[in-house]
N, C-alpha and C. Protein backbone atom coordinates (compact mmCIF):
# COMPACT_ATOMS: atom_id res chain seq x y z
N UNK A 1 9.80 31.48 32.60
CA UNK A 1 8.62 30.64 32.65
C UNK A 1 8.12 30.24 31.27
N UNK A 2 8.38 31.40 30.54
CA UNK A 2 8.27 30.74 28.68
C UNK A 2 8.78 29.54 28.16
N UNK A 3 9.56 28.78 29.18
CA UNK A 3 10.64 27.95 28.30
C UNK A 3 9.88 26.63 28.35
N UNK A 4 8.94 26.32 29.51
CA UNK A 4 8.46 24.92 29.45
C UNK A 4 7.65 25.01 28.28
N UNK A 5 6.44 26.25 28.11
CA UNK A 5 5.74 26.15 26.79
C UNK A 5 6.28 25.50 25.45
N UNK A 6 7.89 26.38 25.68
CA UNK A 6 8.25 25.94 24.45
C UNK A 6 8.74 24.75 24.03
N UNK A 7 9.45 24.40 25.03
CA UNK A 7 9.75 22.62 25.14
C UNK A 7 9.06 21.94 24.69
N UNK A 8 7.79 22.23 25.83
CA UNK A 8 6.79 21.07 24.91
C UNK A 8 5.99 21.45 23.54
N UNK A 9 6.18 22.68 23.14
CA UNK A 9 5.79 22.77 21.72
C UNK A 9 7.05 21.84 20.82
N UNK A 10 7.93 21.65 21.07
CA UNK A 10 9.20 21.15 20.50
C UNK A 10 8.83 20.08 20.81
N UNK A 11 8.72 19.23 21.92
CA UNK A 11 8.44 17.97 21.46
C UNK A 11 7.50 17.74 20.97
N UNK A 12 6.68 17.78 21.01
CA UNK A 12 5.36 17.99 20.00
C UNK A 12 5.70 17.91 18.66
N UNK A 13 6.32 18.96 18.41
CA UNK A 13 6.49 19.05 16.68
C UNK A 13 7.79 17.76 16.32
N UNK A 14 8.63 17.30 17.55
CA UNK A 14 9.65 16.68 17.10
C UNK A 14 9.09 15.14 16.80
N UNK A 15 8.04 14.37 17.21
CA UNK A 15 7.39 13.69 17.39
C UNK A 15 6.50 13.55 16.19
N UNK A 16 5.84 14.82 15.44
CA UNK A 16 5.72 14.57 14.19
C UNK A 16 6.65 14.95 13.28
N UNK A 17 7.53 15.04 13.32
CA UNK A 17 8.89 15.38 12.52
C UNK A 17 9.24 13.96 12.31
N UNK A 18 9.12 13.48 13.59
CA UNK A 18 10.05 11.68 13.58
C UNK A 18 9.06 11.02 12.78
N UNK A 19 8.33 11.22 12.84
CA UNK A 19 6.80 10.11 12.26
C UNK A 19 6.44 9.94 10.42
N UNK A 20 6.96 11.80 10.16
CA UNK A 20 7.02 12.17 8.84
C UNK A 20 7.84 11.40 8.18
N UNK A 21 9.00 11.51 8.99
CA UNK A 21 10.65 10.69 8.50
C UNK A 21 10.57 9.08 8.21
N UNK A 22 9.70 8.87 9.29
CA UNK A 22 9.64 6.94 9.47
C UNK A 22 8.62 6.44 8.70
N UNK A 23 7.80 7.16 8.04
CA UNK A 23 6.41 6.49 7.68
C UNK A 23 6.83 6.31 5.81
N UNK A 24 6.37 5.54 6.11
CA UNK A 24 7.22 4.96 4.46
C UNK A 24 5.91 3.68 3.90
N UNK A 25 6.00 4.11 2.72
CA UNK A 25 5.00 3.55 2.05
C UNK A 25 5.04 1.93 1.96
N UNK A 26 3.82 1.51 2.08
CA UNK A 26 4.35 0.04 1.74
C UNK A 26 4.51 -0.32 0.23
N UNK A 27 3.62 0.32 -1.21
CA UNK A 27 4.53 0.07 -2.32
C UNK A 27 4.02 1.48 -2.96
N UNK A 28 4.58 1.23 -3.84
CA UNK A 28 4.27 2.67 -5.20
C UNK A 28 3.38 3.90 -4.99
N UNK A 29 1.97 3.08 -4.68
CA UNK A 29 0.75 3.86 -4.87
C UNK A 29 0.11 3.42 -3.50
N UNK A 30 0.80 3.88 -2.29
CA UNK A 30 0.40 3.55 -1.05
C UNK A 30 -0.51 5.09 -0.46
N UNK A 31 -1.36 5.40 -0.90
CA UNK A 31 -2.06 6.69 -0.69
C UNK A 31 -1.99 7.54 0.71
N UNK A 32 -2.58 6.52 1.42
CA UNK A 32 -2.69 6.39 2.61
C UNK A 32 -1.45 6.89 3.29
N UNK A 33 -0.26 6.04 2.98
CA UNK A 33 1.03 6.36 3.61
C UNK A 33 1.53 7.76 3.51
N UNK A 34 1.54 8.31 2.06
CA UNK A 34 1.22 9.27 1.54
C UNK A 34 0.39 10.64 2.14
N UNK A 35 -0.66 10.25 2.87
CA UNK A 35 -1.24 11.50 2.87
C UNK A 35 -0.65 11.53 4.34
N UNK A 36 -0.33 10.31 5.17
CA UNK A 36 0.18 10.64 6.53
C UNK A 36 1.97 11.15 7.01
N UNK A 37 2.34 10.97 5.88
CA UNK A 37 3.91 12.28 5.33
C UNK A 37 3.43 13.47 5.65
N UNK A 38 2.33 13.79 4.55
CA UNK A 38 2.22 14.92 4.40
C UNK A 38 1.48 15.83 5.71
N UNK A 39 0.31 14.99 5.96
CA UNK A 39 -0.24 15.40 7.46
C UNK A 39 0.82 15.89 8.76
N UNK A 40 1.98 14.71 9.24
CA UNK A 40 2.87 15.30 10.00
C UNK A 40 3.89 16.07 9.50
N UNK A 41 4.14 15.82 8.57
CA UNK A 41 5.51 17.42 7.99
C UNK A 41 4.57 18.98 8.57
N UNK A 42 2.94 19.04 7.75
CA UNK A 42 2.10 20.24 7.96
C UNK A 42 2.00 20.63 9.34
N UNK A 43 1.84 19.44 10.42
CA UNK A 43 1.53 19.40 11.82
C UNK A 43 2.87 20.13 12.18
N UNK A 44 3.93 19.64 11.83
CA UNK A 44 5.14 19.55 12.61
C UNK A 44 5.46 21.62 11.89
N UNK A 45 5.28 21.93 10.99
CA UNK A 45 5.13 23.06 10.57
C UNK A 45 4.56 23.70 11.30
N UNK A 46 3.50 23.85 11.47
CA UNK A 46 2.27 24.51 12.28
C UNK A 46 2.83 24.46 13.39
N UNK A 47 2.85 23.23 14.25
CA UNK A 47 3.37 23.60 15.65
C UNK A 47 4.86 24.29 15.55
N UNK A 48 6.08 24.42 14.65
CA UNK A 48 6.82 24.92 15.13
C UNK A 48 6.71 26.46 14.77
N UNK A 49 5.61 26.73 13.66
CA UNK A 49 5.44 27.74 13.44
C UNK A 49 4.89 28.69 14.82
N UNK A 50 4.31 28.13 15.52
CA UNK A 50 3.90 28.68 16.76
C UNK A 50 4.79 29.09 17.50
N UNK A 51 5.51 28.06 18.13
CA UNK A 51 6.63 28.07 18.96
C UNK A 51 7.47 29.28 18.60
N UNK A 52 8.17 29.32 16.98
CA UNK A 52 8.47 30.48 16.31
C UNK A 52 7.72 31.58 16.46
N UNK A 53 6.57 31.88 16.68
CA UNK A 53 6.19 33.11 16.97
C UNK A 53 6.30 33.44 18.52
N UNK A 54 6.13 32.29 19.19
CA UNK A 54 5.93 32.72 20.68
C UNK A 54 7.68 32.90 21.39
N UNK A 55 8.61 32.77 20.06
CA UNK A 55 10.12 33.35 20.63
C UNK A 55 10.08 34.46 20.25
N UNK A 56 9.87 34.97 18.97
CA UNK A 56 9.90 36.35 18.14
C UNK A 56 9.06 37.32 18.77
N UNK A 57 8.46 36.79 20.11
CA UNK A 57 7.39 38.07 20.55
C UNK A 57 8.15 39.05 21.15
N UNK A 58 7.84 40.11 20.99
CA UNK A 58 8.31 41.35 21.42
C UNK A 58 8.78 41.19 23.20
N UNK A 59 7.60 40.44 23.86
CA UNK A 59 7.24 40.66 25.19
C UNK A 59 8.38 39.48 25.98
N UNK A 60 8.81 38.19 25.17
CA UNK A 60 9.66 37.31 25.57
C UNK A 60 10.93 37.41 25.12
N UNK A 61 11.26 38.40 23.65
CA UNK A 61 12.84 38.63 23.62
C UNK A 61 13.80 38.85 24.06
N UNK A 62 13.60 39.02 25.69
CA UNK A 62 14.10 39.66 26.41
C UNK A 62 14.51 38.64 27.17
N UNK A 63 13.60 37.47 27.56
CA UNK A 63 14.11 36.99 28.28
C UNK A 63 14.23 35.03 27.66
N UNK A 64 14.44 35.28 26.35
CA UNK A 64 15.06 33.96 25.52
C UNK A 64 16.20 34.24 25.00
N UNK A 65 17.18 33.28 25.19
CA UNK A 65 18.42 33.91 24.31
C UNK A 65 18.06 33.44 22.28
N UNK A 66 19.21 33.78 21.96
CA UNK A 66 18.54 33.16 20.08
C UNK A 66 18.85 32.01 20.17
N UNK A 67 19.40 30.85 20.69
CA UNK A 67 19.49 29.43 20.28
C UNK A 67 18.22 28.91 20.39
N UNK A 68 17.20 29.56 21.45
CA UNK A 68 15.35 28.91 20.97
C UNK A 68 14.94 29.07 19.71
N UNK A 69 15.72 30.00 18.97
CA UNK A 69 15.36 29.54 17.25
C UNK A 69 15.74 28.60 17.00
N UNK A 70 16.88 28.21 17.21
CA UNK A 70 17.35 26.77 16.44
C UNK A 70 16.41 25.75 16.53
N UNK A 71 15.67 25.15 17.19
CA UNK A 71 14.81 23.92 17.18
C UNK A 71 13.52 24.12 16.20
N UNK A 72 12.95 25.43 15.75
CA UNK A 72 12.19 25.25 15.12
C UNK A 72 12.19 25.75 13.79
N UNK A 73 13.76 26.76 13.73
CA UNK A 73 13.85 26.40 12.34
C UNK A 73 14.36 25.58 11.61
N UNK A 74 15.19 24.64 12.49
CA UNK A 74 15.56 23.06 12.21
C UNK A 74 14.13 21.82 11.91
N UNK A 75 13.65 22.36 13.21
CA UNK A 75 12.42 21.13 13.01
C UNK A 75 11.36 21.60 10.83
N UNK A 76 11.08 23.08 11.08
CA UNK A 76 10.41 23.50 10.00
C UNK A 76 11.44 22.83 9.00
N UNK A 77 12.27 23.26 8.38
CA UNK A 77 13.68 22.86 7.13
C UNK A 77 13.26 21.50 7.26
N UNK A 78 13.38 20.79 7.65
CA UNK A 78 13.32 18.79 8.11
C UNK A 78 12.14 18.56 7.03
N UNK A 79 10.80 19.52 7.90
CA UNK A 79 9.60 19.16 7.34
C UNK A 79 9.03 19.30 5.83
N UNK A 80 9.94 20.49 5.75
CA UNK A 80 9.71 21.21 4.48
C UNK A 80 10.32 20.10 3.09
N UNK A 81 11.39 19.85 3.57
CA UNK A 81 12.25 18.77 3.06
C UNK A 81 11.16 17.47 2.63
N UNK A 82 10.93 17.46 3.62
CA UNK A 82 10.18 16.19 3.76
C UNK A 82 8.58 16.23 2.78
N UNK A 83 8.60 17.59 2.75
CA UNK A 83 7.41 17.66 2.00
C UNK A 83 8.02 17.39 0.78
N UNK A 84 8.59 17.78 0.24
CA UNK A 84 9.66 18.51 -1.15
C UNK A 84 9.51 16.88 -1.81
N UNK A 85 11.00 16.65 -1.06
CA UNK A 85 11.49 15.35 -1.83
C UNK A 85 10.48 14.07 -2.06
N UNK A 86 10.62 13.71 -2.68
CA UNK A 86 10.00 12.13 -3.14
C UNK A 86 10.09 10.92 -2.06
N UNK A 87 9.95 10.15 -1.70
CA UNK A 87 9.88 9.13 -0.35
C UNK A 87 11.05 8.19 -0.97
């Protein structure tokens, strides 16, 4: 029954993952564009940071296999990236 939670925490975060990726400045000193990178990379963090805790719980290890890590330490790496590099 854990698994729909997590789904939709995944799309959730994948949705600002995509948004982080696509949002592109219109020139140099586009601020704005800028702070909305940074807003969904943090979002998309946060929510998968959740999701990541709600697999690692003691009480659901049991009944998730480990590939429910893969989506959110993929989605986090993306974001992190995304924070990092330059546009």
């Amino acid at each position: 029954m854990i698994g729909v939670p997590l789904v939709l925490l995944h799309l959730v975060a994948a949705f600002f993952c995509f948004s982080a990726l696509h949002t592109r400045p219109g020139h140099p000193g586009d601020e704005d564009a800028f702070f909305a990178i940074k807003a969904f990379a943090v979002l998309t963090i946060a929510t998968e940071a959740l999701a990541l805790l709600i697999t690692l719980a003691p009480s659901h290890r049991a009944a998730l296999n480990r590939w429910w890590l893969a989506p959110p330490i993929a989605l986090i790496l993306t974001a992190v990236v995304r924070l990092v590099l330059p546009v």
